[in-house]
C-alpha atoms as a PDB file:
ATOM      1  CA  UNK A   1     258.543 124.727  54.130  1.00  0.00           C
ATOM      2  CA  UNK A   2     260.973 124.270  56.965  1.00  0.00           C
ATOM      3  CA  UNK A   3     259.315 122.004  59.503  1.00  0.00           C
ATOM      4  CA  UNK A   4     260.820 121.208  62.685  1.00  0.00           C
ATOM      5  CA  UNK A   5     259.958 118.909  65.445  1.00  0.00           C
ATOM      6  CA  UNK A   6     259.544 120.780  68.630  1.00  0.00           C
ATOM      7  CA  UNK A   7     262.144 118.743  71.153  1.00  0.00           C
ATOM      8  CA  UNK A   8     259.266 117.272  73.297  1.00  0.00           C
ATOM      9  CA  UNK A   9     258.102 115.327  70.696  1.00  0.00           C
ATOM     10  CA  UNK A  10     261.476 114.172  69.280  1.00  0.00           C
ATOM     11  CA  UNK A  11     262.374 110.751  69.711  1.00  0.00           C
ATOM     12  CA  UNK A  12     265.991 109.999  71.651  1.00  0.00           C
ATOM     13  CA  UNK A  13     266.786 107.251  69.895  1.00  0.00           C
ATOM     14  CA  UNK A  14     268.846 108.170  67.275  1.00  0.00           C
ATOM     15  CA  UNK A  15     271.027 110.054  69.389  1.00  0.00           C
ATOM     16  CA  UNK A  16     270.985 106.838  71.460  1.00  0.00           C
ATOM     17  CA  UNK A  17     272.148 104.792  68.301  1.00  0.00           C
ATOM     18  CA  UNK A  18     274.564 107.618  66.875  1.00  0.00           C
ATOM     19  CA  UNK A  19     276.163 106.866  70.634  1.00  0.00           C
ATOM     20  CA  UNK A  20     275.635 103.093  70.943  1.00  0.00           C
ATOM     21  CA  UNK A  21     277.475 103.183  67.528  1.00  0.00           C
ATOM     22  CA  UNK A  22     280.153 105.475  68.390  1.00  0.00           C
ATOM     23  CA  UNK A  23     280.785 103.780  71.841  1.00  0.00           C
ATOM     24  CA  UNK A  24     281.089 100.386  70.623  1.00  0.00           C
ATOM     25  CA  UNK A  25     283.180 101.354  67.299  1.00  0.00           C
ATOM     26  CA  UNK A  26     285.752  99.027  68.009  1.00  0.00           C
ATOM     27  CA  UNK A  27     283.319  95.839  68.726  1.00  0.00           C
ATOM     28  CA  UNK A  28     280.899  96.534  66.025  1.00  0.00           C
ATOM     29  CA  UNK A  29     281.707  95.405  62.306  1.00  0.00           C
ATOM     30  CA  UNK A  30     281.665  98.566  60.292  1.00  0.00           C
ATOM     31  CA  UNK A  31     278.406  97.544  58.321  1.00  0.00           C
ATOM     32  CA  UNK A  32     276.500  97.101  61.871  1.00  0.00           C
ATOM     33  CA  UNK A  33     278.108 100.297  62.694  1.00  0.00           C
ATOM     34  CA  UNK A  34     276.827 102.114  59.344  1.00  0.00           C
ATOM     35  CA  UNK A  35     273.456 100.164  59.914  1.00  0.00           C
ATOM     36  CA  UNK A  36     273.056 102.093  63.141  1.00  0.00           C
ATOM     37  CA  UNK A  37     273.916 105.654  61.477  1.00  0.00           C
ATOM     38  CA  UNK A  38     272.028 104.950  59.355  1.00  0.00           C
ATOM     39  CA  UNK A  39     268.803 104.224  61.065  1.00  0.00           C
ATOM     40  CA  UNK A  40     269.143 107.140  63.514  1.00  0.00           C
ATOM     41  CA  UNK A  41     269.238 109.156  59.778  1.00  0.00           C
ATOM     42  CA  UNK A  42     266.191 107.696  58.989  1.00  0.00           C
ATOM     43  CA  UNK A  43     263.999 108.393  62.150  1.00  0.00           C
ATOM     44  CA  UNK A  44     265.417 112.142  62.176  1.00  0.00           C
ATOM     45  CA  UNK A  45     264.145 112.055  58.709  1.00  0.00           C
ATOM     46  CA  UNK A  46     260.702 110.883  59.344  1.00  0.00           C
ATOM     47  CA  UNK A  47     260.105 112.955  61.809  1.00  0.00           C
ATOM     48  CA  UNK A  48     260.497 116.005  59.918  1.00  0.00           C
ATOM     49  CA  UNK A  49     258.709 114.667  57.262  1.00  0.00           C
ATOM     50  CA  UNK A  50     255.963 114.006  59.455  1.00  0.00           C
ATOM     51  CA  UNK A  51     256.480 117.244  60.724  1.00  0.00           C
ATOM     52  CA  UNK A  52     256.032 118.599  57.288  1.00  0.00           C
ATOM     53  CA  UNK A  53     252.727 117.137  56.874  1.00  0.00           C
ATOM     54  CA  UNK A  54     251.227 118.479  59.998  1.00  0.00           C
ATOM     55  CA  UNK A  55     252.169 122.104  58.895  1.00  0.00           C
ATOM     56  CA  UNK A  56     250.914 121.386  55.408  1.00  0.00           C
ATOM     57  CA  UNK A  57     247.346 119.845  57.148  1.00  0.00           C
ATOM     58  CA  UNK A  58     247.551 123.165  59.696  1.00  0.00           C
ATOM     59  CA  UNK A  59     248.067 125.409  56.211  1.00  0.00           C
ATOM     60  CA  UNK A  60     245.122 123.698  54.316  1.00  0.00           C
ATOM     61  CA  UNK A  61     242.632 123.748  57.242  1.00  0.00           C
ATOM     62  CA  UNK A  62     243.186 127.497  57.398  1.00  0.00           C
ATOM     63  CA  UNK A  63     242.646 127.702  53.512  1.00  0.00           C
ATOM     64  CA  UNK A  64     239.549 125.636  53.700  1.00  0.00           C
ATOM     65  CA  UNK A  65     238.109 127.503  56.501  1.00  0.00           C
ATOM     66  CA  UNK A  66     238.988 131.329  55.043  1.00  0.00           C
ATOM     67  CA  UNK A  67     236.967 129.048  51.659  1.00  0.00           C
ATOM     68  CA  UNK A  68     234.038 128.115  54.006  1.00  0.00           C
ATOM     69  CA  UNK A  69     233.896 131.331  55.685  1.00  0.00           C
ATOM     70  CA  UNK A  70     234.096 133.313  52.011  1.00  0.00           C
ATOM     71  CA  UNK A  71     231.568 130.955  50.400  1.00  0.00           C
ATOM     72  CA  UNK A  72     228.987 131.463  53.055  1.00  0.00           C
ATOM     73  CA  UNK A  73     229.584 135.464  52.792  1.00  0.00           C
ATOM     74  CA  UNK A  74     228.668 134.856  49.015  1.00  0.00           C
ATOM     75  CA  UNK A  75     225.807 132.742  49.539  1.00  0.00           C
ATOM     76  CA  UNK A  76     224.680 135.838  52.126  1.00  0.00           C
ATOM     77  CA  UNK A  77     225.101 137.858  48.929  1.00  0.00           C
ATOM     78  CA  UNK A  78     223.205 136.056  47.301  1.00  0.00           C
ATOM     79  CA  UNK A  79     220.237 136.131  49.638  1.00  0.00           C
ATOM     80  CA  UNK A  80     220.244 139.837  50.224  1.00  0.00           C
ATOM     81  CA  UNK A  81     219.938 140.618  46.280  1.00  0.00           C
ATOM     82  CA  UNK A  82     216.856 138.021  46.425  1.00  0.00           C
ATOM     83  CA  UNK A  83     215.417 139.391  48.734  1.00  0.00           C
END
């Protein structure tokens, strides 16, 4: 599953720190440098994780409700060859 986070809800910052880092290349030490890459990595990353886990939530609500709605057409079944 290929989630992606629809722009409004996608945070700025990494592409803040991708900037602050390449801005200030010169004046950072390479680790602090790295340390903001990597962060701004790591927030892309949980958001589409996150993202991932709402479509899988949207995906199993629909599965439980096509289960409730099939259940209660059996129980209805049911009935009708009672009665």
């Amino acid at each position: 599953m290929s989630a992606r986070v629809p722009p409004e809800f996608k945070s700025q910052t990494p592409d803040r720190l991708r900037r602050y880092a390449q801005q200030h290349s010169g004046e950072l030490a390479s680790d602090v440098q790295q340390a903001l890459l990597n962060a701004a990595n790591e927030i892309e990353g949980s958001e589409e994780a996150f993202a991932v886990v709402v479509d899988e939530k949207r995906d199993l609500m629909r599965k439980l409700a096509n289960t409730e709605s099939n259940l209660r057409g059996a129980y209805d079944m049911i009935a009708r060859r009672k009665a």
